[in-house]
Structure formats: C-alpha cells, structure tokens
PDB file of N, CA and C in Angstrom:
ATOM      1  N   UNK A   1      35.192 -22.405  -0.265  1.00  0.00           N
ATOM      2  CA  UNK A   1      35.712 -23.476   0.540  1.00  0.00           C
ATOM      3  C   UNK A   1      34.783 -24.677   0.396  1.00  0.00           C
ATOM      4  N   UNK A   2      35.371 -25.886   0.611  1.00  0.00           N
ATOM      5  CA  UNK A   2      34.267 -27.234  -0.106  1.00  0.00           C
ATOM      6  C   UNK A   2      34.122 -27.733   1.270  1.00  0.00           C
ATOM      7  N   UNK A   3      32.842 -28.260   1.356  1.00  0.00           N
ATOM      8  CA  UNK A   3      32.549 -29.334   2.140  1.00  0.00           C
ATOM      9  C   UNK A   3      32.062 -30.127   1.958  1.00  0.00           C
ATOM     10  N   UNK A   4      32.850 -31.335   2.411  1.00  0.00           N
ATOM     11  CA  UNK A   4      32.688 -32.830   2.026  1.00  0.00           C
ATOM     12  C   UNK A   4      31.877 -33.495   3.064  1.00  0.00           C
ATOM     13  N   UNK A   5      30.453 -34.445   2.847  1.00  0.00           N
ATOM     14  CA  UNK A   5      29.792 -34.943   3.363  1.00  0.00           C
ATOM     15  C   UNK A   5      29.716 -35.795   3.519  1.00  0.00           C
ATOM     16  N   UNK A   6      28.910 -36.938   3.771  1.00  0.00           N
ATOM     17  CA  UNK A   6      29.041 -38.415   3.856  1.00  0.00           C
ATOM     18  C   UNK A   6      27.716 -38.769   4.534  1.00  0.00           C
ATOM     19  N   UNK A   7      27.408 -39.449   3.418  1.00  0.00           N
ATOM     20  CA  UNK A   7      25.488 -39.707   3.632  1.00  0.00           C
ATOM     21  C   UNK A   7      25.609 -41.292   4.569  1.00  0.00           C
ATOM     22  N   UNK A   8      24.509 -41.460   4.756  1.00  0.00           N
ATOM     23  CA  UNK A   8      23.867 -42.538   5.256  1.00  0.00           C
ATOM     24  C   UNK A   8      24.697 -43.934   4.746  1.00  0.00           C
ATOM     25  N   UNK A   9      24.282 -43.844   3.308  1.00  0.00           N
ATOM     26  CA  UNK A   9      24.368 -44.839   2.559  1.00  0.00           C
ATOM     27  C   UNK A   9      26.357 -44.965   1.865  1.00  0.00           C
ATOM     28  N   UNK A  10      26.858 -43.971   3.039  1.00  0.00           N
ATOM     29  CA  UNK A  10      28.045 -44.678   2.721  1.00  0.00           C
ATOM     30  C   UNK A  10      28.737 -43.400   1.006  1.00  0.00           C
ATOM     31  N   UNK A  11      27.992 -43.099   0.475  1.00  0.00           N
ATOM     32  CA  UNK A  11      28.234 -42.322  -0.348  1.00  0.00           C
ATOM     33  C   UNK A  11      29.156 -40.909   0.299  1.00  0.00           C
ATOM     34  N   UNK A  12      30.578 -40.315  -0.120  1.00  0.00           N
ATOM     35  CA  UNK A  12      31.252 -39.154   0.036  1.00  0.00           C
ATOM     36  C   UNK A  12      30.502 -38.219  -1.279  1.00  0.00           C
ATOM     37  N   UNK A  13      30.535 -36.662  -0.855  1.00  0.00           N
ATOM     38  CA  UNK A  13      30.221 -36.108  -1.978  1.00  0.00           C
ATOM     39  C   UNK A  13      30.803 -34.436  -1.256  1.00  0.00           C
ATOM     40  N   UNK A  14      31.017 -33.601  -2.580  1.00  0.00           N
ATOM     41  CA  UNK A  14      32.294 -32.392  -2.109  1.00  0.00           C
ATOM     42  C   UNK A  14      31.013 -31.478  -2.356  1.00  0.00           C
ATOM     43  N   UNK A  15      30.426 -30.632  -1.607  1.00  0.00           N
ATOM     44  CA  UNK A  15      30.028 -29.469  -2.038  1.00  0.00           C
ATOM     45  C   UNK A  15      30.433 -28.116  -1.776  1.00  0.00           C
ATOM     46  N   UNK A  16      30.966 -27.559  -3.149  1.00  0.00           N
ATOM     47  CA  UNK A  16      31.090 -26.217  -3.342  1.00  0.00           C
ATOM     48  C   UNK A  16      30.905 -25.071  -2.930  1.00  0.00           C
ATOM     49  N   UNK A  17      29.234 -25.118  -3.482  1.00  0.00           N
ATOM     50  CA  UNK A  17      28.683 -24.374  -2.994  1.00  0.00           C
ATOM     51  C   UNK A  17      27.247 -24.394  -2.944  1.00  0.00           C
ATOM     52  N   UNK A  18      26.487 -23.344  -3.413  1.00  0.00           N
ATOM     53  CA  UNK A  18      24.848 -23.808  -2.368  1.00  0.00           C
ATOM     54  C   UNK A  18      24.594 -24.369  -3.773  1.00  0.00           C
ATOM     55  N   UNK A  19      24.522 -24.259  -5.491  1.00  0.00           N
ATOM     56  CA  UNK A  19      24.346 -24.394  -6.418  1.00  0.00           C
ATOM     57  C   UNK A  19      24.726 -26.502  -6.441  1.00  0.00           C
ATOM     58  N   UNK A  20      26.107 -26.684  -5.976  1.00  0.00           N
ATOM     59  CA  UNK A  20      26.227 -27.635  -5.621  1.00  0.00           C
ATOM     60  C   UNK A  20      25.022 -28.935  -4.916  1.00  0.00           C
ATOM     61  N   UNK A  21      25.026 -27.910  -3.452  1.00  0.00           N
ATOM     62  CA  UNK A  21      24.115 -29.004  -2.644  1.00  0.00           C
ATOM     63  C   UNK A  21      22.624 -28.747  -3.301  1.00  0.00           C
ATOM     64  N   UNK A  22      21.735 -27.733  -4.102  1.00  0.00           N
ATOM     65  CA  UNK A  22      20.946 -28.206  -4.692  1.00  0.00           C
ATOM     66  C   UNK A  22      21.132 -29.629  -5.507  1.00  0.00           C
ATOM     67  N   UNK A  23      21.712 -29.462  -6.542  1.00  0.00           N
ATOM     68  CA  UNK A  23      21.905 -30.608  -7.403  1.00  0.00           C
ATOM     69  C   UNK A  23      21.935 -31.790  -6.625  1.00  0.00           C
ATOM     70  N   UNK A  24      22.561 -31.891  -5.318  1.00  0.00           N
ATOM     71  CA  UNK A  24      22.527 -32.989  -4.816  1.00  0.00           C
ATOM     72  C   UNK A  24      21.161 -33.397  -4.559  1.00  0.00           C
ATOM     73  N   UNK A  25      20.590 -32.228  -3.701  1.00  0.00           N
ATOM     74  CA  UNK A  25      19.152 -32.955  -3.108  1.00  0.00           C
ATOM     75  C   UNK A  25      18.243 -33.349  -4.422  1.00  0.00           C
ATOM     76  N   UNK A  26      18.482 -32.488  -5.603  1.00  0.00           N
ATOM     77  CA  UNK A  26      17.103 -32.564  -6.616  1.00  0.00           C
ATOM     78  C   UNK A  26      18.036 -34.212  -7.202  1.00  0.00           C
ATOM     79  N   UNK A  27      19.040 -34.793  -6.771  1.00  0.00           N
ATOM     80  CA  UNK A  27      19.572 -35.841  -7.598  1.00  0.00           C
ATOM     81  C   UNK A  27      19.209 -37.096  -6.562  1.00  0.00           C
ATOM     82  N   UNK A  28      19.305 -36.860  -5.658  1.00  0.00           N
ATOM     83  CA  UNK A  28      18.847 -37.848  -3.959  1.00  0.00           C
ATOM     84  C   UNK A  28      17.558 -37.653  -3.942  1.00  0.00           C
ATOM     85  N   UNK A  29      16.669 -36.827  -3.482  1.00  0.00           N
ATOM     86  CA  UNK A  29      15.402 -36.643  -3.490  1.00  0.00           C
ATOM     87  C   UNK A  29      14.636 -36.448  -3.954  1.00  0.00           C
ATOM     88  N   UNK A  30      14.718 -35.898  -5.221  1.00  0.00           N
ATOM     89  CA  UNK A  30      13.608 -35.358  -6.466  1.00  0.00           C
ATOM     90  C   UNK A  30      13.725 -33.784  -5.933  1.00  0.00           C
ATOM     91  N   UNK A  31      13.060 -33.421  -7.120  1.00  0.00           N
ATOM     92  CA  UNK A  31      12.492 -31.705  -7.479  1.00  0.00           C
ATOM     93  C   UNK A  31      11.670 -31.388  -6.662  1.00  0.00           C
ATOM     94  N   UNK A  32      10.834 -32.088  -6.150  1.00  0.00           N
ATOM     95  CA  UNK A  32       9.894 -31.700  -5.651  1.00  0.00           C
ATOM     96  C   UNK A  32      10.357 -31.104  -3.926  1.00  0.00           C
ATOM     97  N   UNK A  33      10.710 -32.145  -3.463  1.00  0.00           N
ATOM     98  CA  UNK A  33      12.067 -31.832  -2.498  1.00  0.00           C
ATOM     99  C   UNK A  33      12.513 -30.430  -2.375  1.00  0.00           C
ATOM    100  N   UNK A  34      13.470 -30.694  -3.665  1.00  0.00           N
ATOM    101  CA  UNK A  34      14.163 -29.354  -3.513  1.00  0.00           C
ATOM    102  C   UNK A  34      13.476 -28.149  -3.874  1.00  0.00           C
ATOM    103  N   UNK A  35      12.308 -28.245  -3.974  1.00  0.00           N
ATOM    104  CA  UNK A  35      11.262 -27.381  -4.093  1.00  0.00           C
ATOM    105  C   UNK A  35      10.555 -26.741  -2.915  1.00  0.00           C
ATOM    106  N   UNK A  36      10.520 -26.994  -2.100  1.00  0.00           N
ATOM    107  CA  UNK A  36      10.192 -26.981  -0.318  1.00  0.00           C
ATOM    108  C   UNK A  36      11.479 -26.586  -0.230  1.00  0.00           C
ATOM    109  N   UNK A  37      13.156 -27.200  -0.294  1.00  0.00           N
ATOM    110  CA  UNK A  37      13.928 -26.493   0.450  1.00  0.00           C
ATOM    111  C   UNK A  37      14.470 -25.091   0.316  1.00  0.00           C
ATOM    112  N   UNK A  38      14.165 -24.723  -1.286  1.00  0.00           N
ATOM    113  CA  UNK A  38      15.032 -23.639  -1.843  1.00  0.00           C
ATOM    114  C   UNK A  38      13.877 -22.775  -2.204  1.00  0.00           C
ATOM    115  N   UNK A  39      13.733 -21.625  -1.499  1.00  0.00           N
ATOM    116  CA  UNK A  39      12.216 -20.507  -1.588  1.00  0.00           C
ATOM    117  C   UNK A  39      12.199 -20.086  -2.923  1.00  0.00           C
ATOM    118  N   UNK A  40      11.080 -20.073  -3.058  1.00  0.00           N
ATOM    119  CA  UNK A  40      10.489 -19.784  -4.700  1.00  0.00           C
ATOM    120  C   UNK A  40      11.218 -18.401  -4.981  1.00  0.00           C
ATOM    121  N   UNK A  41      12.283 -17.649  -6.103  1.00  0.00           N
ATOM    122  CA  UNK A  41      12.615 -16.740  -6.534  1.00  0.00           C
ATOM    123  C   UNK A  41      11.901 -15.636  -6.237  1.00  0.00           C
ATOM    124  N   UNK A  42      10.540 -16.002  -6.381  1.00  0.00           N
ATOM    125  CA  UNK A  42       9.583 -14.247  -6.510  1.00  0.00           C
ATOM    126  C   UNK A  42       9.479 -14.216  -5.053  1.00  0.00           C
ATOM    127  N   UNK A  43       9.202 -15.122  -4.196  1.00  0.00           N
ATOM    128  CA  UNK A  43       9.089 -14.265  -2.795  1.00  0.00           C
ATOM    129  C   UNK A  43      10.616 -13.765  -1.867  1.00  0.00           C
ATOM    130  N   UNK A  44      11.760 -14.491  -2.825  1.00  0.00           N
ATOM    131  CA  UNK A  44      12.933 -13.878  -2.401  1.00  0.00           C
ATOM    132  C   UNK A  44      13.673 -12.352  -3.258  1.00  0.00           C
ATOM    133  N   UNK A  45      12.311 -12.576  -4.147  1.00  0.00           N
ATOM    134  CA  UNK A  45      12.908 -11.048  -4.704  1.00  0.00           C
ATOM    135  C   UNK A  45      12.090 -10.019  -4.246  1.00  0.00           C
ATOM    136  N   UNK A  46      11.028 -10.554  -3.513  1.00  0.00           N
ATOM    137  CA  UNK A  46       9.652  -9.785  -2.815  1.00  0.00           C
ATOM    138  C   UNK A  46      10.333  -9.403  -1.242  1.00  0.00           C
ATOM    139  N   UNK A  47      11.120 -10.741  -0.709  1.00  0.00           N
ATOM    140  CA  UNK A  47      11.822 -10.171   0.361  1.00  0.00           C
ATOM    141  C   UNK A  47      12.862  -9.110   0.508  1.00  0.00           C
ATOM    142  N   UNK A  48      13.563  -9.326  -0.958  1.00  0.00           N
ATOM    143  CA  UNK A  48      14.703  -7.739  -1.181  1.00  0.00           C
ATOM    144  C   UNK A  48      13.722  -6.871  -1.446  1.00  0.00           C
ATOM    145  N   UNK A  49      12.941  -6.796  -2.208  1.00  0.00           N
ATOM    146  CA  UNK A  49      12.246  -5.459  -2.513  1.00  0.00           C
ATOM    147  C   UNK A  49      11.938  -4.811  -1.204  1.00  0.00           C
ATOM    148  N   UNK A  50      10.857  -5.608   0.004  1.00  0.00           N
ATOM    149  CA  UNK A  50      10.704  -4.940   1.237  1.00  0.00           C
ATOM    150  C   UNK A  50      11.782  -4.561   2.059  1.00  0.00           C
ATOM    151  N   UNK A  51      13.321  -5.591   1.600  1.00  0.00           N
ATOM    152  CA  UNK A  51      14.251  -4.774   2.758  1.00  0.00           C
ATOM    153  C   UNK A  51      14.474  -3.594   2.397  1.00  0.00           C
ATOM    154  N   UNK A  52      14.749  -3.304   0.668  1.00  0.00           N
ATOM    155  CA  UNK A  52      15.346  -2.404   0.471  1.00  0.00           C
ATOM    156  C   UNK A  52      14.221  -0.958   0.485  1.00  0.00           C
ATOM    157  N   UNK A  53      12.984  -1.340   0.235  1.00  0.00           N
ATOM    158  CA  UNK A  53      11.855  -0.267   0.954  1.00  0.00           C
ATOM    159  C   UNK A  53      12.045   0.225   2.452  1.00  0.00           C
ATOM    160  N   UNK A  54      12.042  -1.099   3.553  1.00  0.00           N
ATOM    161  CA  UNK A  54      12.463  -0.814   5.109  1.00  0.00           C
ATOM    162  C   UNK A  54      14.043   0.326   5.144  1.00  0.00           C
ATOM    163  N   UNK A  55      15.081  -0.359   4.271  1.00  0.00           N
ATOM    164  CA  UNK A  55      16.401   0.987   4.423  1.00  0.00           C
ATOM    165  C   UNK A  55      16.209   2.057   3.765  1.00  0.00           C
ATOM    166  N   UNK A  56      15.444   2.000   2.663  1.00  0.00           N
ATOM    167  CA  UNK A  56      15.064   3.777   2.295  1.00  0.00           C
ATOM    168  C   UNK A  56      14.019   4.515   3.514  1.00  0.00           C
ATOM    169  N   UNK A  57      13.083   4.036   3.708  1.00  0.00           N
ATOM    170  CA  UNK A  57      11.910   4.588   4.985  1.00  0.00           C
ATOM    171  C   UNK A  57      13.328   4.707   6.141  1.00  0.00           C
ATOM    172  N   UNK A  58      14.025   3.774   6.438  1.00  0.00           N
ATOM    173  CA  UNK A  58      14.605   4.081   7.846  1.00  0.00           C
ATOM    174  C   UNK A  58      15.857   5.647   7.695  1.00  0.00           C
ATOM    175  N   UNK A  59      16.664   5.846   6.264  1.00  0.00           N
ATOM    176  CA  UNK A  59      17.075   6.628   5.875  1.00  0.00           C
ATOM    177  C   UNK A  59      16.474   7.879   5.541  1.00  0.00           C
ATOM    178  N   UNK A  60      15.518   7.888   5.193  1.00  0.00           N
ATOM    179  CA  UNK A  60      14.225   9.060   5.314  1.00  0.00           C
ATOM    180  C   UNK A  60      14.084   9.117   6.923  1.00  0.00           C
ATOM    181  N   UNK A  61      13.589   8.608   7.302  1.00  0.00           N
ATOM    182  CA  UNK A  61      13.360   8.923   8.839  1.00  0.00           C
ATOM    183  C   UNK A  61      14.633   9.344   9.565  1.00  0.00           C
ATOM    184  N   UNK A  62      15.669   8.610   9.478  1.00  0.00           N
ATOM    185  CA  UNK A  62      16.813   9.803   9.990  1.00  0.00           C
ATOM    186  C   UNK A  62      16.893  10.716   9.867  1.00  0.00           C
ATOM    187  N   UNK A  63      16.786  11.365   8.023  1.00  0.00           N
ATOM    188  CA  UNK A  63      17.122  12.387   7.459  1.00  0.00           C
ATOM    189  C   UNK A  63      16.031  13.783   8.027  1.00  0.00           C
ATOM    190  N   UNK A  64      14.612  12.817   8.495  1.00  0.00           N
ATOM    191  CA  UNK A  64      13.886  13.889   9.184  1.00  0.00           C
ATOM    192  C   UNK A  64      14.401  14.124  10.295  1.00  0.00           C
ATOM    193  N   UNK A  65      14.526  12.944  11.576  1.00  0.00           N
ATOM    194  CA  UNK A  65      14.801  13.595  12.655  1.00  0.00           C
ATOM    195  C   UNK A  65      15.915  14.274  12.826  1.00  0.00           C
ATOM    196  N   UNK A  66      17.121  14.773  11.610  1.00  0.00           N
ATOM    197  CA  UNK A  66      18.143  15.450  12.168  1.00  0.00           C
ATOM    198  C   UNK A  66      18.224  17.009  11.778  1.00  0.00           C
ATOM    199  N   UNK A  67      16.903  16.903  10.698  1.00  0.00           N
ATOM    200  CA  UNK A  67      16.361  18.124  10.668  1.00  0.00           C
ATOM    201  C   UNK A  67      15.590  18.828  11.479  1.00  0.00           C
ATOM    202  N   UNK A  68      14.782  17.763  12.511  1.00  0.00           N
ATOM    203  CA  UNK A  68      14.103  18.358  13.413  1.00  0.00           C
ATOM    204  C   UNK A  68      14.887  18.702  14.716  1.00  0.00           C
ATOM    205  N   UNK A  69      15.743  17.872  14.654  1.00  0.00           N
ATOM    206  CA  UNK A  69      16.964  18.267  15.379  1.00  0.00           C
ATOM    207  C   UNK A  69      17.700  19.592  15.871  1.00  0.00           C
ATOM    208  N   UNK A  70      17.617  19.954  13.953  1.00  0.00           N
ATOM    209  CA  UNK A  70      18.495  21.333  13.874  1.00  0.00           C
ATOM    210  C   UNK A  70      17.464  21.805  14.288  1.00  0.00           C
ATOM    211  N   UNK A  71      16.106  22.241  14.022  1.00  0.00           N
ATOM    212  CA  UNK A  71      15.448  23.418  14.308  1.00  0.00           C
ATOM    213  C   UNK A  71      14.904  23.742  15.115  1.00  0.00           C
ATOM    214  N   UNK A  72      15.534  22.176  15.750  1.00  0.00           N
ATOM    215  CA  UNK A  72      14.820  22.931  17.801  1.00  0.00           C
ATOM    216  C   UNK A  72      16.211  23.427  18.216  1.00  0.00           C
ATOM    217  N   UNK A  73      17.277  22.753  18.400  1.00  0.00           N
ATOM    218  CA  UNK A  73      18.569  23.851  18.345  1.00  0.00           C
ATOM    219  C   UNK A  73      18.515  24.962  18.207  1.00  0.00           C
ATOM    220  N   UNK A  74      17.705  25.493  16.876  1.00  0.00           N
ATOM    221  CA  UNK A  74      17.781  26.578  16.822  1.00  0.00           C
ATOM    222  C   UNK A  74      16.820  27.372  17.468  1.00  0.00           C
ATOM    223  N   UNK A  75      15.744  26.710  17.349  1.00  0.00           N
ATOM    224  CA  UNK A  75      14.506  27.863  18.132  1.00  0.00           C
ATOM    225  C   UNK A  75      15.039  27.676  19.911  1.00  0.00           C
ATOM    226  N   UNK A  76      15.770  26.922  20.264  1.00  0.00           N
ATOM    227  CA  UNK A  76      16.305  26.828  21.722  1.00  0.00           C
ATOM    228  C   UNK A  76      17.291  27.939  22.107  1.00  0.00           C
ATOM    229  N   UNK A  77      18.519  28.095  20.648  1.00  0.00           N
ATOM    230  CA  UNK A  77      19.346  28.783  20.746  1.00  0.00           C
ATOM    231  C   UNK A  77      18.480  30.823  20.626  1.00  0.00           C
ATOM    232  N   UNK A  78      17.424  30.976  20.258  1.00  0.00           N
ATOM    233  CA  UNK A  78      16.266  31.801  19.515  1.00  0.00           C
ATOM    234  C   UNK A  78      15.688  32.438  20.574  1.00  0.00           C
ATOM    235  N   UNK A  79      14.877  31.053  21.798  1.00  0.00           N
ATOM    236  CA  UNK A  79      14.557  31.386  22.804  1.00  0.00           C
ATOM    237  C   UNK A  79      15.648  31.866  24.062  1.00  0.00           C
ATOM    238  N   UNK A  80      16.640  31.460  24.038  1.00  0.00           N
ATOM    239  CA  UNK A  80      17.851  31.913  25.036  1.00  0.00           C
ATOM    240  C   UNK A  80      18.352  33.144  24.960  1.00  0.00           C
ATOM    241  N   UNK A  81      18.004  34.157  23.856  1.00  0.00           N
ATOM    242  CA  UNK A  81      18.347  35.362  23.907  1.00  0.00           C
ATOM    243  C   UNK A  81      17.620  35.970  24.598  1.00  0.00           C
ATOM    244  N   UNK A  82      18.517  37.217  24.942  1.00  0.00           N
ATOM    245  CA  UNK A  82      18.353  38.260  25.578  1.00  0.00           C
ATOM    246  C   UNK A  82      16.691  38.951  24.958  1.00  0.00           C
ATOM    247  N   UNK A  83      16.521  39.054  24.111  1.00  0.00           N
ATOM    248  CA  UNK A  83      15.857  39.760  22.967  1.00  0.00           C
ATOM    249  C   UNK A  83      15.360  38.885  22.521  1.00  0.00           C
ATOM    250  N   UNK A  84      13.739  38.517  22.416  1.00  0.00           N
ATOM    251  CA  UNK A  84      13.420  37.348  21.106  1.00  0.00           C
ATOM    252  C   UNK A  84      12.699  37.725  19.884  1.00  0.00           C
ATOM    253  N   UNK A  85      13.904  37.231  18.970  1.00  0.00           N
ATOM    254  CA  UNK A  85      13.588  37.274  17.696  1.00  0.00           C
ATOM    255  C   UNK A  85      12.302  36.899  17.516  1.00  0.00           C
ATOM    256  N   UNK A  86      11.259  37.390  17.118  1.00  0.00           N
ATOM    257  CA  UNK A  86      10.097  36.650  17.137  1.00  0.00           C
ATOM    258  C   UNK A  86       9.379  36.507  15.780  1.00  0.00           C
ATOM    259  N   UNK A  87      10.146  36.917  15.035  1.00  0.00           N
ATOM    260  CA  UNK A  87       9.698  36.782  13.116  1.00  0.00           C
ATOM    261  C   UNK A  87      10.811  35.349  13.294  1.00  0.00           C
ATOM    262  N   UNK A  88      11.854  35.528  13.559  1.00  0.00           N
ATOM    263  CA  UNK A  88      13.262  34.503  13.346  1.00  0.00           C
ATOM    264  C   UNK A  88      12.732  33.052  14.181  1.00  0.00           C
ATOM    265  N   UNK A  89      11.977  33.316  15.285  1.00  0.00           N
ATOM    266  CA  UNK A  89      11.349  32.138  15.833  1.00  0.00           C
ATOM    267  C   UNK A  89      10.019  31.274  15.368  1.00  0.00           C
ATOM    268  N   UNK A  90       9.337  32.158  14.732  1.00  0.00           N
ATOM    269  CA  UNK A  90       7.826  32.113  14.390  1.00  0.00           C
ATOM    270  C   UNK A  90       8.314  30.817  12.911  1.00  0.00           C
ATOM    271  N   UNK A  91       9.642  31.068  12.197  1.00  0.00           N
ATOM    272  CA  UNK A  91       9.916  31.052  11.286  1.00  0.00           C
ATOM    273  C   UNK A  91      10.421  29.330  10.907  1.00  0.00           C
ATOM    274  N   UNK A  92      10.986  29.408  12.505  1.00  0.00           N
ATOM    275  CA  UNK A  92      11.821  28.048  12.586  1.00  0.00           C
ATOM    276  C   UNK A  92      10.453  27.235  13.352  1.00  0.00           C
ATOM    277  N   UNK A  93       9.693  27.854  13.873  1.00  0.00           N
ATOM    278  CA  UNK A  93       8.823  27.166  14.079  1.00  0.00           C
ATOM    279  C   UNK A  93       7.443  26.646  13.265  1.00  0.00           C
ATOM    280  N   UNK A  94       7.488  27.436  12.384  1.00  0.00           N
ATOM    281  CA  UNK A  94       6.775  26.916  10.717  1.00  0.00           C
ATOM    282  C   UNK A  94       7.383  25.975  10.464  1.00  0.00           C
ATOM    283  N   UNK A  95       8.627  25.987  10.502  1.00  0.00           N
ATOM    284  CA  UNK A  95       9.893  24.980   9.406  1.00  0.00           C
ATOM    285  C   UNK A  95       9.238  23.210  10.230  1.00  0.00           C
ATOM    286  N   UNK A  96       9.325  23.175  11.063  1.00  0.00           N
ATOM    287  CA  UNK A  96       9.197  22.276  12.257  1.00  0.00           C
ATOM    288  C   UNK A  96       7.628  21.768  11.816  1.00  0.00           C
ATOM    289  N   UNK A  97       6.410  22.797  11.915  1.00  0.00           N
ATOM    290  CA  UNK A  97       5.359  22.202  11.713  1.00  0.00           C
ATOM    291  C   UNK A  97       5.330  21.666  10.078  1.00  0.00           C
ATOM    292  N   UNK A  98       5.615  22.334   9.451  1.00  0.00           N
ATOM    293  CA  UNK A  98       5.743  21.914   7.625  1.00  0.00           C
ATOM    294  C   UNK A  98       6.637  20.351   7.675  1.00  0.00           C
ATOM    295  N   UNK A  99       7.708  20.245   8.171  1.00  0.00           N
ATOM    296  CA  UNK A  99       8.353  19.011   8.196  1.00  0.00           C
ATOM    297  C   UNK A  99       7.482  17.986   8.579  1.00  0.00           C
ATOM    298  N   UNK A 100       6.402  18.248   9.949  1.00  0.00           N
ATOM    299  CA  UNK A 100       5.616  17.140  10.694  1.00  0.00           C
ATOM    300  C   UNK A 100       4.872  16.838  10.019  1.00  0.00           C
ATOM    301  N   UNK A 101       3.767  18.036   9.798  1.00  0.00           N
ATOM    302  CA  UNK A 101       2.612  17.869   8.350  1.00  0.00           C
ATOM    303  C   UNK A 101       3.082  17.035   7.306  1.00  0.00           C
ATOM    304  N   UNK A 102       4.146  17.274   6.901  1.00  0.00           N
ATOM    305  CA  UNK A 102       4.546  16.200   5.434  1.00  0.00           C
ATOM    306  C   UNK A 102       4.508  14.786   5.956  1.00  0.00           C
ATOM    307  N   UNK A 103       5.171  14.719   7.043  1.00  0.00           N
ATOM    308  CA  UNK A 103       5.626  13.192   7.286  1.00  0.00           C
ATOM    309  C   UNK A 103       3.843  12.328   7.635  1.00  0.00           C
ATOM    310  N   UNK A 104       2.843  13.027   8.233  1.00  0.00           N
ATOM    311  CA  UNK A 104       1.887  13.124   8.910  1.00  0.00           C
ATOM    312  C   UNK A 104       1.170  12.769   7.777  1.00  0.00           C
ATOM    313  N   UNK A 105       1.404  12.957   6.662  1.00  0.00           N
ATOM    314  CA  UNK A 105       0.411  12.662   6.121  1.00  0.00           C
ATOM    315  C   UNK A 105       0.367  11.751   5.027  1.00  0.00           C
TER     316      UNK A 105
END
C-alpha cells in the first residue's frame, strides 16, 4: 500500500515501501543521515541471532518443565498407593534429579 507525503518545501512524493523512503532520506539528507536512521545490518542480524537463541532456550525450557511435570505425576500417582513401589519411586525420582543436574549445570 503507498503512502504519499508532502514535505515542507511543497514537494509530493509516493512511498512504497521502506526501500522507497530510504532513497528518499539518503536523496534529501545525505548518507550519512540515513545512516543513523536505518541500523547497521550486523547488529540487526545480531538482534535475530539472540531472538532466535531466546525461542530455542524458551522451547527447551518448556520441553523440561513438562517433563518434570510428568514425573512428579507420577511419583504422586507412586506415592498414593496402597503399597509403595519403592524401586518404581526411587526410579522416577532419579529421572527428576538427572533432568535438574543437566539443566544445573
């Protein structure tokens, strides 16, 4: 969709898109200008790199807590018997410390 502007000086001009309103400013203001307005490439490819580090860590961290999830479920469901399994508990309760230790360290 275009949007049409209208400067100071009386000048109309249609911009496109963002490729557009660069050209304008580096053609109105100089390079240098549009050098301050439009962030240097490497720290906007430095900013994807950290988001996409932040959604793998936050996807890892789900993927732990729904494992830790299950295995208190289960040592809950373990402890509620009549009878406690106590190799079957000891077991899920390794599982639990091995998961923490990894993340822990």
């Amino acid at each position: 969709m275009a949007t049409v502007i209208k400067l100071r000086d009386g000048s109309i001009h249609t911009i496109f898109d963002q490729q557009d309103a660069m050209d304008l400013i580096a053609e109105l203001l100089g390079d240098e200008v549009l050098d301050w307005v439009i962030p240097d490439t490497a720290d906007a490819e430095y900013i994807q790199q950290l988001e996409t580090e932040n959604a793998d860590l936050r996807a890892h961290h789900q993927e732990v807590m729904r494992a830790l999830r299950a295995l208190s479920e289960t040592e809950a469901k373990l402890i509620q018997e009549k009878e406690i399994n106590r190799e079957a508990l000891s077991s899920t309760v390794g599982m639990i410390g091995t998961i923490t230790w990894r993340e822990l360290r």
